[in-house]
N, C-alpha and C. Protein backbone atom coordinates (compact mmCIF):
# COMPACT_ATOMS: atom_id res chain seq x y z
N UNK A 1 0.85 -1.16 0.00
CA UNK A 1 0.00 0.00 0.00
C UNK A 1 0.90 1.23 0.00
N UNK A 2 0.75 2.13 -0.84
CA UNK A 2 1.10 3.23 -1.26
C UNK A 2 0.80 4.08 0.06
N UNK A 3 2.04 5.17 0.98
CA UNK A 3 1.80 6.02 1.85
C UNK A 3 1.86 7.42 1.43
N UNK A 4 0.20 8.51 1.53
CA UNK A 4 1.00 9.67 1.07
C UNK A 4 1.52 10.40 1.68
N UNK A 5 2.13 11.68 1.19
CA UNK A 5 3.24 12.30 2.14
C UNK A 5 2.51 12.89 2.67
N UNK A 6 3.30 13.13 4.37
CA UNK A 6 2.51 13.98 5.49
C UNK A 6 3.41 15.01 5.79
N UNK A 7 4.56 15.02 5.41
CA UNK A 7 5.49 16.30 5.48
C UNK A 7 5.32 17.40 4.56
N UNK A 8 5.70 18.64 4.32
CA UNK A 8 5.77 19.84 3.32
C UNK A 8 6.23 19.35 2.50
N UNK A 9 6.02 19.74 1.78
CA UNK A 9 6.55 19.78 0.28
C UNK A 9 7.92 20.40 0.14
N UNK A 10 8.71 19.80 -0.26
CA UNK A 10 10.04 20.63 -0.87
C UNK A 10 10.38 21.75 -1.06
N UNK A 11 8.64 22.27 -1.85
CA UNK A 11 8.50 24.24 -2.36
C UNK A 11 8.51 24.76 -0.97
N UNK A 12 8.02 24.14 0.13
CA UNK A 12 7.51 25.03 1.20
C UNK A 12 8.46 26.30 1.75
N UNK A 13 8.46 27.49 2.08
CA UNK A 13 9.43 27.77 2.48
C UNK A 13 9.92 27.53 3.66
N UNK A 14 10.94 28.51 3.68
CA UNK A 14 11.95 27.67 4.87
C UNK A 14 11.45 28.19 6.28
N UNK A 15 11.17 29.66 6.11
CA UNK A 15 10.21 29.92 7.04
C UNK A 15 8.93 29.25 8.11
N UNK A 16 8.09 28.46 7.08
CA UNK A 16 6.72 27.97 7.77
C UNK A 16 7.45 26.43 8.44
N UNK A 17 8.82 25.92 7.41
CA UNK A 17 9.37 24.63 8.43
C UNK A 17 9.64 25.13 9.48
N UNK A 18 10.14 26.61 9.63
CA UNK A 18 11.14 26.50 11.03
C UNK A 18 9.87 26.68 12.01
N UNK A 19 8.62 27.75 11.43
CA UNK A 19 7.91 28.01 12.77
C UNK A 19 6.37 26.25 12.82
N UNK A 20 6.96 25.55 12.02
CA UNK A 20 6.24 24.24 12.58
C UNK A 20 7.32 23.46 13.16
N UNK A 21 8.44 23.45 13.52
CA UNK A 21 9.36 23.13 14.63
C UNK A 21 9.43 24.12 16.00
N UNK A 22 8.86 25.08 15.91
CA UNK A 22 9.02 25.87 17.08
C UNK A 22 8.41 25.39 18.01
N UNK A 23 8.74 25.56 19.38
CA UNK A 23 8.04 25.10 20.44
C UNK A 23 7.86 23.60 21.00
N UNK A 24 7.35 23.72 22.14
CA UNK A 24 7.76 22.64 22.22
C UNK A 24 7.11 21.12 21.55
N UNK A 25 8.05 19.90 21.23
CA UNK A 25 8.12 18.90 20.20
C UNK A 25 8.07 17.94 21.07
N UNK A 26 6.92 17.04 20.54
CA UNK A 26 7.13 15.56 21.37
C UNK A 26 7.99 14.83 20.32
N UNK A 27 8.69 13.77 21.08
CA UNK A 27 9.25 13.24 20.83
C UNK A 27 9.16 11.99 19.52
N UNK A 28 9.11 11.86 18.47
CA UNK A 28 8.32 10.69 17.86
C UNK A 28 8.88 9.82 16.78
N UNK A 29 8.81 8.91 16.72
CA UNK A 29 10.08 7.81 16.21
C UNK A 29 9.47 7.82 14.57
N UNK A 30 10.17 7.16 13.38
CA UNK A 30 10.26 7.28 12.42
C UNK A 30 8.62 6.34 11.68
N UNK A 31 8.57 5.27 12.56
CA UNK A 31 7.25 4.34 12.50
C UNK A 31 6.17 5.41 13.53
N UNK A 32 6.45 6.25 14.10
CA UNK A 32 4.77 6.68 14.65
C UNK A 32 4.26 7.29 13.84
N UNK A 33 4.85 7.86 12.39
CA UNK A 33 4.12 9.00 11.34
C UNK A 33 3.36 8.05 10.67
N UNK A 34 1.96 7.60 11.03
CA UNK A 34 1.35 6.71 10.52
C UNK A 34 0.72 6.69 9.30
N UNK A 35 0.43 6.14 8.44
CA UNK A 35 -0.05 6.31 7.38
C UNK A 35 -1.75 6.22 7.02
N UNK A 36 -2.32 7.37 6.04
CA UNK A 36 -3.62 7.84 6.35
C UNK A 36 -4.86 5.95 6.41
N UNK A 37 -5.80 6.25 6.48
CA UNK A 37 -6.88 5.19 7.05
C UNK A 37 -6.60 4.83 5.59
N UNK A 38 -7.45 3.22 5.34
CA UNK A 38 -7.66 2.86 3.92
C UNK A 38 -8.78 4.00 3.40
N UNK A 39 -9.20 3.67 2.44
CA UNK A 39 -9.95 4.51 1.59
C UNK A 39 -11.36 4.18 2.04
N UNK A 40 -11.97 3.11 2.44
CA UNK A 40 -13.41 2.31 3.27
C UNK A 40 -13.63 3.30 4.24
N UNK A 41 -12.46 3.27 4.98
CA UNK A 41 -12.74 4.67 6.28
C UNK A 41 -13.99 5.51 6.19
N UNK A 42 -13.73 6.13 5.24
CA UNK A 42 -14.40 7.50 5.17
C UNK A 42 -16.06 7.47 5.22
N UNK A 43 -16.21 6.94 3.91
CA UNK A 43 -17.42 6.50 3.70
C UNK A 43 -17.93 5.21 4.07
N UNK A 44 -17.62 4.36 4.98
CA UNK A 44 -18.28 3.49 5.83
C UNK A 44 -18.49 4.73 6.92
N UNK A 45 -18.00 5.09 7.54
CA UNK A 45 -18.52 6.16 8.81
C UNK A 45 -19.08 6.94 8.55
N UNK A 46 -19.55 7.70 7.59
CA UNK A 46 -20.60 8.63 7.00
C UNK A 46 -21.94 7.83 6.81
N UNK A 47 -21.84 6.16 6.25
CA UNK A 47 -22.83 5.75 6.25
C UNK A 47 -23.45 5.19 7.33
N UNK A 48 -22.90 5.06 7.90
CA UNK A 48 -23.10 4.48 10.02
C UNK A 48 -23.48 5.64 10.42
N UNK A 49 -22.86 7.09 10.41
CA UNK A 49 -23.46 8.19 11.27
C UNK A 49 -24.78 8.71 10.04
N UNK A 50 -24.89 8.82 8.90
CA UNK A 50 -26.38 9.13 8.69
C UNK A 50 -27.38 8.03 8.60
N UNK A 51 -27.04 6.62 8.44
CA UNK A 51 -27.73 6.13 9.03
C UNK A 51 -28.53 5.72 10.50
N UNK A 52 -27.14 6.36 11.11
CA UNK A 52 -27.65 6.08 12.63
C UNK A 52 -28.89 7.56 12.84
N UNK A 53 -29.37 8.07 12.09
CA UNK A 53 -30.03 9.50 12.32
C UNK A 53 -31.70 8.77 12.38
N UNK A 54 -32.27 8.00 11.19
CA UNK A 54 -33.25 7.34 11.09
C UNK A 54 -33.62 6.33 12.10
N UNK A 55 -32.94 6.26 12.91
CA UNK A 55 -32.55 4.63 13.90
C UNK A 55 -33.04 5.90 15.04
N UNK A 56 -32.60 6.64 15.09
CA UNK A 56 -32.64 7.22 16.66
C UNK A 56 -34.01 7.73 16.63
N UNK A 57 -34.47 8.51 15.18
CA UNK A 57 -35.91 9.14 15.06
C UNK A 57 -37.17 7.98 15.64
N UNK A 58 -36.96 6.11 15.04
CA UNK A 58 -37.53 5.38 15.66
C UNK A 58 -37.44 5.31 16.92
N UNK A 59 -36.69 5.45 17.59
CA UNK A 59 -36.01 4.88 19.16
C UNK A 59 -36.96 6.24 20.02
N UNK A 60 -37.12 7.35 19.61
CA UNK A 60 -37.56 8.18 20.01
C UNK A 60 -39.23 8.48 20.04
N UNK A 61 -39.46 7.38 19.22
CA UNK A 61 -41.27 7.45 19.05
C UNK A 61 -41.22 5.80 19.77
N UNK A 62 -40.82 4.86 19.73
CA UNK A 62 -40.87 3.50 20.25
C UNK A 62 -40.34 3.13 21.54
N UNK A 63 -39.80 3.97 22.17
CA UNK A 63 -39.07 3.63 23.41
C UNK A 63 -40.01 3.85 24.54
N UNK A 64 -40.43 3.18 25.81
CA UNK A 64 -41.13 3.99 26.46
C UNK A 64 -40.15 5.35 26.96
N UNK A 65 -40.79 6.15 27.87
CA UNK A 65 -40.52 7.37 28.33
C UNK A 65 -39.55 6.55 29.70
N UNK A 66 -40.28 5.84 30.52
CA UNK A 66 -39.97 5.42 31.78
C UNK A 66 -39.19 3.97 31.42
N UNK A 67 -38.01 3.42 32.12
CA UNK A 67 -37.79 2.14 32.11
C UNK A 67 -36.86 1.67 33.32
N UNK A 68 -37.27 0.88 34.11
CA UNK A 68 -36.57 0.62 35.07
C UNK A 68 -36.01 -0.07 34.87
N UNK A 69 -34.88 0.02 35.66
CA UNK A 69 -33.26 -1.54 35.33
C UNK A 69 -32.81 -1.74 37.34
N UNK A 70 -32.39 -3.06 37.55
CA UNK A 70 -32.26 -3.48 38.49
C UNK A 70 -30.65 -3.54 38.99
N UNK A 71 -29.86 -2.70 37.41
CA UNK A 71 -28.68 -2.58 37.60
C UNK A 71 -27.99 -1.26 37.42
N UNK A 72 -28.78 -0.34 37.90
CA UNK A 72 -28.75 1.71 37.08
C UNK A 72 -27.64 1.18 37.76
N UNK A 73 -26.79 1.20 39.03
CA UNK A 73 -25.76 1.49 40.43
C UNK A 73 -25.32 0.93 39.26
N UNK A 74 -24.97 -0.24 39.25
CA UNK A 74 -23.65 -1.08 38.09
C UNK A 74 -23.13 -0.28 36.87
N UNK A 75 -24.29 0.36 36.19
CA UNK A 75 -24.11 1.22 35.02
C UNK A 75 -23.22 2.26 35.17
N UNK A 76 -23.64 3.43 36.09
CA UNK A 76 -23.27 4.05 36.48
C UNK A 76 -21.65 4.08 37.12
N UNK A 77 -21.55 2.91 38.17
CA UNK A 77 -20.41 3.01 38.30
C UNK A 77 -19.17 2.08 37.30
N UNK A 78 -19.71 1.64 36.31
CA UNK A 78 -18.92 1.20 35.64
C UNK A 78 -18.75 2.62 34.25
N UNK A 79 -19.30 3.42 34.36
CA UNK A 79 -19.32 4.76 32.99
C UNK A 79 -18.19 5.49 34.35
N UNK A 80 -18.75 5.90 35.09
CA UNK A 80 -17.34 6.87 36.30
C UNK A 80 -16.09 6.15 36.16
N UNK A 81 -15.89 4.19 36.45
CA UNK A 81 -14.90 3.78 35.81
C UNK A 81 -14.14 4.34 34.73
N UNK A 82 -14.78 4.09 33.98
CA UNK A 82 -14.48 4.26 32.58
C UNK A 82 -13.78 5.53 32.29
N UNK A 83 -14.54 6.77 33.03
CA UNK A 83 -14.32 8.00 32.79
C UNK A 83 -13.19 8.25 33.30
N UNK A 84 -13.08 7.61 34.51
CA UNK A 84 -11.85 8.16 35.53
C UNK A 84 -10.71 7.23 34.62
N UNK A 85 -10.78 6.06 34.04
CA UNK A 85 -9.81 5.70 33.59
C UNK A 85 -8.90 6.40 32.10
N UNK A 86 -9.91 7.06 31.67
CA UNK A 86 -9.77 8.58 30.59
C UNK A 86 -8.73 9.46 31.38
N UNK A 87 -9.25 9.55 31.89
CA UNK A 87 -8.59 10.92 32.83
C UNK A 87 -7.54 10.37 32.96
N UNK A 88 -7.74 9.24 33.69
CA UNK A 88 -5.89 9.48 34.29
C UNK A 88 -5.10 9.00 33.16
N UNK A 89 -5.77 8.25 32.04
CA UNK A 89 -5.26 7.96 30.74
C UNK A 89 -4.32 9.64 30.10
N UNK A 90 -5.23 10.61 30.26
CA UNK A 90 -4.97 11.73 29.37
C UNK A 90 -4.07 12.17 30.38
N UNK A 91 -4.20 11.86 31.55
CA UNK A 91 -2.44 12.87 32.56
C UNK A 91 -1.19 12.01 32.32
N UNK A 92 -1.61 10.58 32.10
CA UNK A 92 -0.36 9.96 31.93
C UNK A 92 0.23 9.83 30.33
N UNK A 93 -0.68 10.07 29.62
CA UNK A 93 -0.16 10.67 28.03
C UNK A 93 0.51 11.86 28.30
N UNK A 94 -0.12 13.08 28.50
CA UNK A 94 0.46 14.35 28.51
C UNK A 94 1.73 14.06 29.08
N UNK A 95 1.67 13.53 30.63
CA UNK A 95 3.10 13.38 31.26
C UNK A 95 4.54 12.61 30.36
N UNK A 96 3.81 11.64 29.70
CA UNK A 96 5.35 10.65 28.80
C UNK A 96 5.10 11.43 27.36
N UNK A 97 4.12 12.62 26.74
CA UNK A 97 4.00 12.79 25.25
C UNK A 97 3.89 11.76 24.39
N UNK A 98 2.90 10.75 24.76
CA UNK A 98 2.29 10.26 23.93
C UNK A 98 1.62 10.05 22.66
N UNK A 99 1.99 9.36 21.70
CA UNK A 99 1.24 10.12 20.44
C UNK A 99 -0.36 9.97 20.67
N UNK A 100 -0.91 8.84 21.81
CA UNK A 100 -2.47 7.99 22.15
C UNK A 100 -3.25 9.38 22.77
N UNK A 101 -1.95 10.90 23.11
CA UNK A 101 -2.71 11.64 23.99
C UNK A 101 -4.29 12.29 23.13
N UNK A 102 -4.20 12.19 21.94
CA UNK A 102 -5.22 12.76 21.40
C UNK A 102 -6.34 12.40 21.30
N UNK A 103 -6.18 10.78 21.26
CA UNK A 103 -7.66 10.23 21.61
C UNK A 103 -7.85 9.91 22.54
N UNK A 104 -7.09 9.88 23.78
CA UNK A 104 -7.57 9.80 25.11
C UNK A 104 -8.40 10.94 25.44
N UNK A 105 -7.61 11.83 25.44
CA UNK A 105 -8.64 13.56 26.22
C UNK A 105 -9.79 13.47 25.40
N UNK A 106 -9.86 13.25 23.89
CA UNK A 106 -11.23 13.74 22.88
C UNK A 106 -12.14 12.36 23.68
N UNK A 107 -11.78 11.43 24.11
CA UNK A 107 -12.36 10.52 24.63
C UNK A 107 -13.00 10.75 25.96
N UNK A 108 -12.23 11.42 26.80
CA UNK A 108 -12.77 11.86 28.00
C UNK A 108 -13.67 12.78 27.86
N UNK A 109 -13.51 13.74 26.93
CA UNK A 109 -14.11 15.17 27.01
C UNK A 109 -15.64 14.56 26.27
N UNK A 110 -16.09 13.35 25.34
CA UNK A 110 -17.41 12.84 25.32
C UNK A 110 -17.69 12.14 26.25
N UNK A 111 -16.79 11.56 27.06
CA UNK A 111 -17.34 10.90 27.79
C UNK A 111 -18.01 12.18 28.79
N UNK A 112 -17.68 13.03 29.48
CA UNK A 112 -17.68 13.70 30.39
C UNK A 112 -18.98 14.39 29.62
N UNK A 113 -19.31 14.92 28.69
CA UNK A 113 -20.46 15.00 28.04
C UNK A 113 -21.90 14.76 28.03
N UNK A 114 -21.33 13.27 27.96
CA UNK A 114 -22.74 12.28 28.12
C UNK A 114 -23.30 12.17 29.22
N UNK A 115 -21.49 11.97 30.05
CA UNK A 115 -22.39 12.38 31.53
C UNK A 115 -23.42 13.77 32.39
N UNK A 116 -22.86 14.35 31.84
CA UNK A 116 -23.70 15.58 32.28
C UNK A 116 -25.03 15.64 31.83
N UNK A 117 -25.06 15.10 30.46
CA UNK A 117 -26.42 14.79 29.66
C UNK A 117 -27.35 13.67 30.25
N UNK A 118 -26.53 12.42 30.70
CA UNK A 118 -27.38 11.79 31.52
C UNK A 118 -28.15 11.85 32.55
N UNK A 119 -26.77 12.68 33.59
CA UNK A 119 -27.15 13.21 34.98
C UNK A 119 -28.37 14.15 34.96
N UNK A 120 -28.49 14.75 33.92
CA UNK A 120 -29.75 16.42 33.76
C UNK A 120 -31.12 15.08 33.22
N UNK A 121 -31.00 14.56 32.69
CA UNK A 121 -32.21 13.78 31.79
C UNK A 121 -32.62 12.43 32.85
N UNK A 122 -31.82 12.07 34.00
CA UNK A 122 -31.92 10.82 34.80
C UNK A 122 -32.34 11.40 35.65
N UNK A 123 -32.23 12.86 36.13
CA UNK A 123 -33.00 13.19 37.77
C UNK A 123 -34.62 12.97 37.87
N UNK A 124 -34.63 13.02 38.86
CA UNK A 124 -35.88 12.72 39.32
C UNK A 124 -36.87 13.66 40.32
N UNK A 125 -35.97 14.84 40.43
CA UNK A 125 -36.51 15.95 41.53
C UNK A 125 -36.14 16.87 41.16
N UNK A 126 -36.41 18.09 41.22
CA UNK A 126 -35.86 19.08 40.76
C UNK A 126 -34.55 19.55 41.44
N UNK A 127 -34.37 19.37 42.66
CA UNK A 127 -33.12 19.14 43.61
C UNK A 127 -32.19 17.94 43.18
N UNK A 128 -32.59 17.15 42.20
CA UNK A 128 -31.86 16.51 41.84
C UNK A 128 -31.07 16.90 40.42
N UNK A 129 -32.04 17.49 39.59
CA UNK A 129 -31.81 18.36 38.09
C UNK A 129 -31.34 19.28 38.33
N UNK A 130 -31.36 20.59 39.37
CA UNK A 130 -30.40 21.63 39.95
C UNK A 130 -29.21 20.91 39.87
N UNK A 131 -28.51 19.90 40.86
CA UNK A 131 -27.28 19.62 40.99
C UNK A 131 -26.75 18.80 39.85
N UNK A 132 -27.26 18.88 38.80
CA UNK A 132 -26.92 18.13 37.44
C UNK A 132 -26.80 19.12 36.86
N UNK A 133 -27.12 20.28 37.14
CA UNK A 133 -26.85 21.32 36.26
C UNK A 133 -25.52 22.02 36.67
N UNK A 134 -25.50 22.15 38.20
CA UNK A 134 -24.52 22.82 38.31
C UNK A 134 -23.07 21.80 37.91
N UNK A 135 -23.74 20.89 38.33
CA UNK A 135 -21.98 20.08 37.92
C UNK A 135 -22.29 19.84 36.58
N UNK A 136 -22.41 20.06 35.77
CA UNK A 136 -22.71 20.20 34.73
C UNK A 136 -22.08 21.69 33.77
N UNK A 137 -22.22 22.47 34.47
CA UNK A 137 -21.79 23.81 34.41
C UNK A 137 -20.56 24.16 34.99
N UNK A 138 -20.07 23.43 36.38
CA UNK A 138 -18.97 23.64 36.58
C UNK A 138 -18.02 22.85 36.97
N UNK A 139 -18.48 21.52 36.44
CA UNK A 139 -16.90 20.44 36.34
C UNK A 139 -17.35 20.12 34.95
N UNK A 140 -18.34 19.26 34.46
CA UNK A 140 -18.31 18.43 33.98
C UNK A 140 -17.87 19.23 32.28
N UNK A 141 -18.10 20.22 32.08
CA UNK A 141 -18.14 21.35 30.84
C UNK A 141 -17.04 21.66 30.42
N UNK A 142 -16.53 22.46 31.74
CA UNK A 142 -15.14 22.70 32.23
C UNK A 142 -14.12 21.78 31.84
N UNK A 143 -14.62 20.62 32.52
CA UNK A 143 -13.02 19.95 32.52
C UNK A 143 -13.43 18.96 31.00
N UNK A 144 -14.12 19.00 29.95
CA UNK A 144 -14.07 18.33 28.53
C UNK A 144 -13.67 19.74 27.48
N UNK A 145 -14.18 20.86 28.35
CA UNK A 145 -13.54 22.30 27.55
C UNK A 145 -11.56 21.88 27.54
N UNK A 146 -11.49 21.33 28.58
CA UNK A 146 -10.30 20.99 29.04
C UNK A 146 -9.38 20.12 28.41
N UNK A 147 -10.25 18.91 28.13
CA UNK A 147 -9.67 17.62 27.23
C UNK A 147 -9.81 18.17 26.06
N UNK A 148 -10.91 18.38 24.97
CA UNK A 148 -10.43 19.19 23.98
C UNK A 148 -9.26 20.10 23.85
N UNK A 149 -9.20 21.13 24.33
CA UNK A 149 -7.83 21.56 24.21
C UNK A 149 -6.75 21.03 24.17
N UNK A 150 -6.88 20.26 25.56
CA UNK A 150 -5.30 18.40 25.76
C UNK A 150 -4.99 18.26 23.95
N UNK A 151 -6.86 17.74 23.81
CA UNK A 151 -6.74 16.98 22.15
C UNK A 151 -5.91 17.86 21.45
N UNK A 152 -6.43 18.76 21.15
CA UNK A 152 -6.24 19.84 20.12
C UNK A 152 -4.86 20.47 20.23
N UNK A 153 -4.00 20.40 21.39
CA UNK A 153 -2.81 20.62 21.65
C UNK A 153 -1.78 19.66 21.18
N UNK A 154 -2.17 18.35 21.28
CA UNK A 154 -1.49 17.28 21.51
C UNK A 154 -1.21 17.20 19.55
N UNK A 155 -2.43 17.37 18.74
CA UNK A 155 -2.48 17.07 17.38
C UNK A 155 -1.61 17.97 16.99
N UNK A 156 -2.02 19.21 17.27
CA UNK A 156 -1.13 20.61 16.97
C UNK A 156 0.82 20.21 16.87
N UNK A 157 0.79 19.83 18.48
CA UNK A 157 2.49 18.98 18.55
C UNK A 157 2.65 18.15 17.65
N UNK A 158 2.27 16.92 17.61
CA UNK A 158 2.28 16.17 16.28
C UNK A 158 2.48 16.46 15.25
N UNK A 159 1.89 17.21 14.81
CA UNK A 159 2.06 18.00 13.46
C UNK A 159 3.23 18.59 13.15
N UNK A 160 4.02 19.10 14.26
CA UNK A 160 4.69 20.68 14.18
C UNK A 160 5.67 19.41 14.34
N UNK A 161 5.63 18.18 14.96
CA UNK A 161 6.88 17.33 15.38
C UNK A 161 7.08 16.50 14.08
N UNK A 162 6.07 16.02 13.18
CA UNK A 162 5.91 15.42 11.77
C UNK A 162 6.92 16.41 11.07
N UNK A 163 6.43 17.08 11.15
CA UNK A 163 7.49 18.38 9.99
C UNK A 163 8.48 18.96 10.53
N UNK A 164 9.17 18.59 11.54
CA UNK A 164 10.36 18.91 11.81
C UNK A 164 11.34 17.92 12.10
N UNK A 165 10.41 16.75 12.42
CA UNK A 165 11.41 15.39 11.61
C UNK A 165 11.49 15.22 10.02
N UNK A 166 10.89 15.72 9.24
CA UNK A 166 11.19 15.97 7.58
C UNK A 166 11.96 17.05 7.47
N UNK A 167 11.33 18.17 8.13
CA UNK A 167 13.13 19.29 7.53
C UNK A 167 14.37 18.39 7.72
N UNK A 168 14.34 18.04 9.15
CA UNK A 168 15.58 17.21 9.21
C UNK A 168 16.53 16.17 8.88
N UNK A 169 15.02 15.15 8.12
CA UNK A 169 15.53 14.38 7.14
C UNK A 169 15.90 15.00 5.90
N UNK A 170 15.63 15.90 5.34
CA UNK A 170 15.67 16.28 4.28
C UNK A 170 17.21 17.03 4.22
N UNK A 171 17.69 17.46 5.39
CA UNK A 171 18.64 18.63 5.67
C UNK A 171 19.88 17.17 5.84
N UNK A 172 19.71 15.97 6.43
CA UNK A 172 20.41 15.06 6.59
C UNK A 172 20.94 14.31 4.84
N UNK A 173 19.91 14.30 4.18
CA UNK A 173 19.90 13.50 3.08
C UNK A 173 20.15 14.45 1.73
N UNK A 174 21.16 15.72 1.97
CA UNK A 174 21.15 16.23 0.60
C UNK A 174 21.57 15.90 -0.76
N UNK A 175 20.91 16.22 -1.60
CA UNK A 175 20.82 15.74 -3.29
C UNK A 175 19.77 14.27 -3.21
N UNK A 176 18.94 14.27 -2.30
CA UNK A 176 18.96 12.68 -3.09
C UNK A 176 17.73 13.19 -2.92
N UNK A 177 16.49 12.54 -4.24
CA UNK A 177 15.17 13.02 -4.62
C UNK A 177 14.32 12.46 -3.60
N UNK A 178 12.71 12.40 -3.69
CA UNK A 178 12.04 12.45 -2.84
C UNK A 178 11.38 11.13 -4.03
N UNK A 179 10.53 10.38 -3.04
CA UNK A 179 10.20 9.17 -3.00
C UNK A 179 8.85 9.13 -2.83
């Protein structure tokens, strides 16, 4: 399988290499510059997410309103599992610069999402929907405002670290053409 290039182009100037090396660079070996999804990717997941649109419109006229489960406690504390294992997933990426840090935090920050969405739509009192709101408003918002950024930082590095391991190959390997 044919890989395409993820570095600048040759024309680029020398300028935009140096300021996508600026700052600080995680560390990343010659096999982590992975090569893009097959070509199925794309459009299998476009057809799963607009199909999943018709699926939910049923689920929303067919579902009852009310449904009791004899295991909500289990649910629950196995999604806080889950969540907390995000979290400390995304401190211990950030801490070693991980290339996994990007889908850990974007992972936490839905997870942390849903929860707030659950917590507001599962109360049962209005003293119970108040305190779903506020933590809702001031952790749960907050700290996925939070993991996004992680994400969005972490890709940003990547990027700036992709192309400054190619200036450098390129600066290592002079006269010989590109491949």
């Amino acid at each position: 399988m044919a890989m395409r290039r993820t570095s600048p182009s040759r024309h680029e100037p020398a300028e935009a290499v140096a300021a996508a090396a600026s700052g600080p660079v995680a560390v990343l070996e010659a096999d982590a510059i992975v090569a893009p999804p097959p070509r199925w990717v794309t459009p299998a997941f476009y057809v799963l997410g607009v199909g999943l649109i018709p699926w939910t419109v049923v689920l929303a006229f067919v579902l009852p309103s009310r449904h009791g489960t004899h295991y909500y406690n289990v649910a629950w504390t196995g999604f806080d599992v889950a969540l907390a294992g995000l979290l400390i997933a995304t401190a211990v990426g950030a801490a070693r610069r991980t290339a996994w840090l990007q889908s850990v935090a974007a992972a936490a920050a839905a997870l942390l999402v849903c929860d707030a969405w659950f917590d507001m739509l599962s109360s049962t009192t209005t003293d119970e929907l108040l305190v779903a709101i506020a933590l809702a408003l001031l952790v749960e918002f907050p700290v996925a405002a939070a993991c996004i950024f992680v994400s969005r930082h972490a890709e940003e590095t990547t990027e700036r670290a992709r192309r400054y391991a190619a200036a450098v190959r390129r600066r290592r390997a002079p006269g010989q053409g590109e491949k």
